[in-house]
Protein backbone atom coordinates (compact mmCIF):
# COMPACT_ATOMS: atom_id res chain seq x y z
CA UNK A 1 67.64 60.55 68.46
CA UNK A 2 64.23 61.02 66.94
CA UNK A 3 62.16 60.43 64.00
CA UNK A 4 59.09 62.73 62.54
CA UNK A 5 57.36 61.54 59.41
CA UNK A 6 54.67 63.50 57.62
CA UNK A 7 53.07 62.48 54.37
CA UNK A 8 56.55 61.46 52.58
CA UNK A 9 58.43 64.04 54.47
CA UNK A 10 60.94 62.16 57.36
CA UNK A 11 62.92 64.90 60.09
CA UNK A 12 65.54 63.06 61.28
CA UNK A 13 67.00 64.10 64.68
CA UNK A 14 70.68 62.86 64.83
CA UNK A 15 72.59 62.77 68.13
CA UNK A 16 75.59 65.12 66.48
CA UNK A 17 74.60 66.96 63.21
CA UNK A 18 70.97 68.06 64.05
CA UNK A 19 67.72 67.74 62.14
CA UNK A 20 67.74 66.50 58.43
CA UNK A 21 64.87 66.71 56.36
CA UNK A 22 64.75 63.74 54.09
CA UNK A 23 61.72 62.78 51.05
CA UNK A 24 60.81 59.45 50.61
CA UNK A 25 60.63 58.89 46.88
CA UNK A 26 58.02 56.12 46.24
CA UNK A 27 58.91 55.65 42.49
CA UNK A 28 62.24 55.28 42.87
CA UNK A 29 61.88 53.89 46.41
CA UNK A 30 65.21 55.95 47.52
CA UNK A 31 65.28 58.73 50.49
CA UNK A 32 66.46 61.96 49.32
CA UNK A 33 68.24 64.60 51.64
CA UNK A 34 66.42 67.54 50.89
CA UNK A 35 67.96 69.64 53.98
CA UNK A 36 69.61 70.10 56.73
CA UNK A 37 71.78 72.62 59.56
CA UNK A 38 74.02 75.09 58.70
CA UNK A 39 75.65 73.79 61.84
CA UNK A 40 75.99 70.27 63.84
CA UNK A 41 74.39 70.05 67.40
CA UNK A 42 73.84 67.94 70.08
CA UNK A 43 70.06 66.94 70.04
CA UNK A 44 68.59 66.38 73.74
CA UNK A 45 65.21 66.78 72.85
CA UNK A 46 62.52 68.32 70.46
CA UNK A 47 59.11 68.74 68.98
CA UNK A 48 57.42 69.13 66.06
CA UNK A 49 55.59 72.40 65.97
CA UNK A 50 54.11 72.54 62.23
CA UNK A 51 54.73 70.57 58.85
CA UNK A 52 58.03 72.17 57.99
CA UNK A 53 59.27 72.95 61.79
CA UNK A 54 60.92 71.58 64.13
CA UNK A 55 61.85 73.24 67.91
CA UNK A 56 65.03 71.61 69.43
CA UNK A 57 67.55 71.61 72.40
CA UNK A 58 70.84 70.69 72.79
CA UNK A 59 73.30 69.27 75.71
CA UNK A 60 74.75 72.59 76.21
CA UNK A 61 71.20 74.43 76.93
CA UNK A 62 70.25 76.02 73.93
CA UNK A 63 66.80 75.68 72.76
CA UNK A 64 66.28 76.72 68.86
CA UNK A 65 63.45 76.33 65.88
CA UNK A 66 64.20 75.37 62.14
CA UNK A 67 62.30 75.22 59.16
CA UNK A 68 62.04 74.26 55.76
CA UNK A 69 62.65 77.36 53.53
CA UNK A 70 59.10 77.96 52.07
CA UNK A 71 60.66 77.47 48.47
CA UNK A 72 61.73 74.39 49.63
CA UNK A 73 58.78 72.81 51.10
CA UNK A 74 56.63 74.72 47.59
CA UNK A 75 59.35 72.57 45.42
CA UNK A 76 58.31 69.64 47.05
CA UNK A 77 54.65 70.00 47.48
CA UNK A 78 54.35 70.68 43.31
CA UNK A 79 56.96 67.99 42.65
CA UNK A 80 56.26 65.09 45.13
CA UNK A 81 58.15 62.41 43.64
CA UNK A 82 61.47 65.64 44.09
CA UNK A 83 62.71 64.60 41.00
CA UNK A 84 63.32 67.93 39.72
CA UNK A 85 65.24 68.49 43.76
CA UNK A 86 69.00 69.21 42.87
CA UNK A 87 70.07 66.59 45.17
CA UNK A 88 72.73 65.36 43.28
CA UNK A 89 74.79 68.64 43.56
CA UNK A 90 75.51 69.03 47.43
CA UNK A 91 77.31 71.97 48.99
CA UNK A 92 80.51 70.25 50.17
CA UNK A 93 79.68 67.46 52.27
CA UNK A 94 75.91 68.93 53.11
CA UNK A 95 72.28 68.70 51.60
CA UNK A 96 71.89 70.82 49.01
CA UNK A 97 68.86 73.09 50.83
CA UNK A 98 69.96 74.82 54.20
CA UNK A 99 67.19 75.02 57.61
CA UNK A 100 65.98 78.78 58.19
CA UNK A 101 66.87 79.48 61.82
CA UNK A 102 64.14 81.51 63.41
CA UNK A 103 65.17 81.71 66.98
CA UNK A 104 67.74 80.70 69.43
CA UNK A 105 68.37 81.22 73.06
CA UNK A 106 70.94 79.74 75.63
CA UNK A 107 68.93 78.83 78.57
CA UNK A 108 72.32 77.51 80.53
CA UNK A 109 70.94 73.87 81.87
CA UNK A 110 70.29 71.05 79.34
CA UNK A 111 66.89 70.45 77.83
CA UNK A 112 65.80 67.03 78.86
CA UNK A 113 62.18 67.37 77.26
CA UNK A 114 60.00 69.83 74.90
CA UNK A 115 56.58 69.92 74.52
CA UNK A 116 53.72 72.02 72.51
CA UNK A 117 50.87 72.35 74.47
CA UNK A 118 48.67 75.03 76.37
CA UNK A 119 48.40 74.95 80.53
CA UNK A 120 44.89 76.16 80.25
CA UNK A 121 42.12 74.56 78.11
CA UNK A 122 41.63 77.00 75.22
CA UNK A 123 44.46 79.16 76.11
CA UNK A 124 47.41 80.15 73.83
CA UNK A 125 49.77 77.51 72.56
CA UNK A 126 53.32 77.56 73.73
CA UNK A 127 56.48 75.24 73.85
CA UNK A 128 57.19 73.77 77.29
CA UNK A 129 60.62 72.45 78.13
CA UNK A 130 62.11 71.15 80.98
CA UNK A 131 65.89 70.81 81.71
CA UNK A 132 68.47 68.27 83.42
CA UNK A 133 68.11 69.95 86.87
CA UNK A 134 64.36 70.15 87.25
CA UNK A 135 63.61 73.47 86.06
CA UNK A 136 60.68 74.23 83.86
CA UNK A 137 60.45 77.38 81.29
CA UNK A 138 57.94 78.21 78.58
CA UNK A 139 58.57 80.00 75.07
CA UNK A 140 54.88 82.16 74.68
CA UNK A 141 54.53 83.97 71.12
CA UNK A 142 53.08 86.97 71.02
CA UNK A 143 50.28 88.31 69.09
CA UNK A 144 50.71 91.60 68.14
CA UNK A 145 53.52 93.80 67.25
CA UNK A 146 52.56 96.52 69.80
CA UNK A 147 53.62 93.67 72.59
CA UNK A 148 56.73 92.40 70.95
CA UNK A 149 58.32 96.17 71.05
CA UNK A 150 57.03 96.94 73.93
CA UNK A 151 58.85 93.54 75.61
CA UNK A 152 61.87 94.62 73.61
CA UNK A 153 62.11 97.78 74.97
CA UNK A 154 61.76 97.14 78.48
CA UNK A 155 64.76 94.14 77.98
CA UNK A 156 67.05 96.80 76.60
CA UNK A 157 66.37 98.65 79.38
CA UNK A 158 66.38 96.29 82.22
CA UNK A 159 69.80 95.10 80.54
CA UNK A 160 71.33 98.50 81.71
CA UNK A 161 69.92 98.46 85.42
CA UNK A 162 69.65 95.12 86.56
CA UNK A 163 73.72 94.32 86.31
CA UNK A 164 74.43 90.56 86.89
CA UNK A 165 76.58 90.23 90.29
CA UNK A 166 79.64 89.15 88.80
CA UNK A 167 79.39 92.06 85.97
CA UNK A 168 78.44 89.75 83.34
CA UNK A 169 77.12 91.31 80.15
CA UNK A 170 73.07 89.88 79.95
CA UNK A 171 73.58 89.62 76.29
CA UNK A 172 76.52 88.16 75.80
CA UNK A 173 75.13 84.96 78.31
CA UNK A 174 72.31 84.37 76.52
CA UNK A 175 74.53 84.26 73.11
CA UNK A 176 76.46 82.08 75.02
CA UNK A 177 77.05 79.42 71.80
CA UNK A 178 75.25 80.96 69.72
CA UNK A 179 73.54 85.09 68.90
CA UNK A 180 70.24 85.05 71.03
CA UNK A 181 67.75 85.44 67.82
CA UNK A 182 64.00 86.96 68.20
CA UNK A 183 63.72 85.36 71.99
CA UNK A 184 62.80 87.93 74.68
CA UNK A 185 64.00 87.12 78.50
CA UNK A 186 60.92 87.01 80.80
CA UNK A 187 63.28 86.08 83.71
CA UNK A 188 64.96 89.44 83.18
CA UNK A 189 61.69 91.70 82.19
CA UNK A 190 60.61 89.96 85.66
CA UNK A 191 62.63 91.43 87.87
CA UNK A 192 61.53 94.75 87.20
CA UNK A 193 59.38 94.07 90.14
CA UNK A 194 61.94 93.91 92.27
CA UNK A 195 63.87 97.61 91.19
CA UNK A 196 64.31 100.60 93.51
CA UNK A 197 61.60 103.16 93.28
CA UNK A 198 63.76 105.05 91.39
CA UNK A 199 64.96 102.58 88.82
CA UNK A 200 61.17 101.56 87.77
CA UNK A 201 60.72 105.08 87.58
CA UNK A 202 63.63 106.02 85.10
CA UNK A 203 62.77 102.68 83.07
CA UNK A 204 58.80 103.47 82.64
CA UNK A 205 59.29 107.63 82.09
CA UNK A 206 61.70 105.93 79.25
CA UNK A 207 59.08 103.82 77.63
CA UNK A 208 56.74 106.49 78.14
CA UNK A 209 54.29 104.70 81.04
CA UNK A 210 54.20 104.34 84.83
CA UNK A 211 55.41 101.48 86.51
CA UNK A 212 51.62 100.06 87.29
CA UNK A 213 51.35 100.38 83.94
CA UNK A 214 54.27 98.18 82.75
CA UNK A 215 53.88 95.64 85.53
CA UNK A 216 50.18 95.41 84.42
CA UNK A 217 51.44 94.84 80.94
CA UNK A 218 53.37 91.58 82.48
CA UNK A 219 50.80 90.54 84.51
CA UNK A 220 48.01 90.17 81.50
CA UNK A 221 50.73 88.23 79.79
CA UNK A 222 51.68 85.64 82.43
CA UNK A 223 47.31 85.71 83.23
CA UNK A 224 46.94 84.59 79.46
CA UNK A 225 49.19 81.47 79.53
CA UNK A 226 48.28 80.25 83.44
């Protein structure tokens, strides 16, 4: 499916099995598997978002990021030839290094296109994607701590009063292939917007704050990316 090179490092995206990492040996001349997924998927599209990271989607409408184990990606930086790599002795059938998963999320349409980028000049970086039916989402990290609990919290909460209209469990949808891992749903933390009176009420009294206050709190994030 795709093909990232940097330096002697190749990321091979394969159409069943996901990204391998492979290291061109010049002495030898031979490519060396140095890593790959704990489990096969169905690449649709991806981007490369550092050296040792990749960000990925998959024909059932997951979007995911890997990387190198830092160990990994040390090993090979002192040793660039990876002779000393203990590629000889795989797992089973696999490389003998595994990808870190940082982060998965089922966004339920199939990712046709990912991007790094910013929509403003100078603004902050985050990974575009677009899916199969035209719609267009945006993964934005956040800076501090104080915003990632506060996001957190407000999920949990908005979990409990905004109930899907067939009774479907928020969580469990979003895990839908695979355990939703350190992404937070804006689509749902949205919607607090649109809560009775008394539902905003009970939410912000729980995370100690008013409602202006926590739809201020969205606002300044969705001003900093647009």
């Amino acid at each position: 499916m795709s093909l990232w090179v940097q330096q002697d490092l190749i990321i091979v995206g394969d159409m069943q099995q996901s990204y391998v990492f492979v290291k061109y040996n010049r002495p030898d001349n031979k490519f060396i598997i140095v890593a790959d997924d704990v489990i096969p998927r169905w690449l649709s599209a991806g981007t490369m978002l550092d050296n040792t990271t990749m960000c990925g989607g998959d024909k059932f409408g997951n979007i995911f990021i890997l990387r190198l184990p830092d160990h990994v990606a040390k090993q090979i930086e002192d040793d660039p030839t990876a002779g000393s790599l203990p590629w000889q002795h795989r797992v089973i059938i696999g490389a003998p290094f595994k990808l870190d998963l940082l982060s998965t999320f089922y966004v339920g349409e199939t990712i046709t296109k990912i991007i790094k980028t910013s929509l403003t000049p100078g603004g902050t970086e985050l990974i575009l994607y677009v899916t199969i039916s035209g719609s267009i989402g945006a993964l934005v990290p956040f800076s501090t701590r104080e915003d990632v609990d506060f996001f957190s919290n407000l999920e949990m909460h908005m979990r409990q009063q905004k109930i899907s209209l067939i009774g479907r469990d928020h969580l469990s949808f979003r895990s839908a292939y695979a355990p939703c891992k350190n992404v937070i749903d804006g689509d749902l933390c949205e919607q607090f917007a649109i809560l009775t009176d008394e539902s905003r009420r009970k939410i912000s009294d729980a995370m100690e704050r008013t409602p202006a206050e926590v739809q201020r709190k969205m606002e300044v994030l969705r001003n900093s990316i647009a």
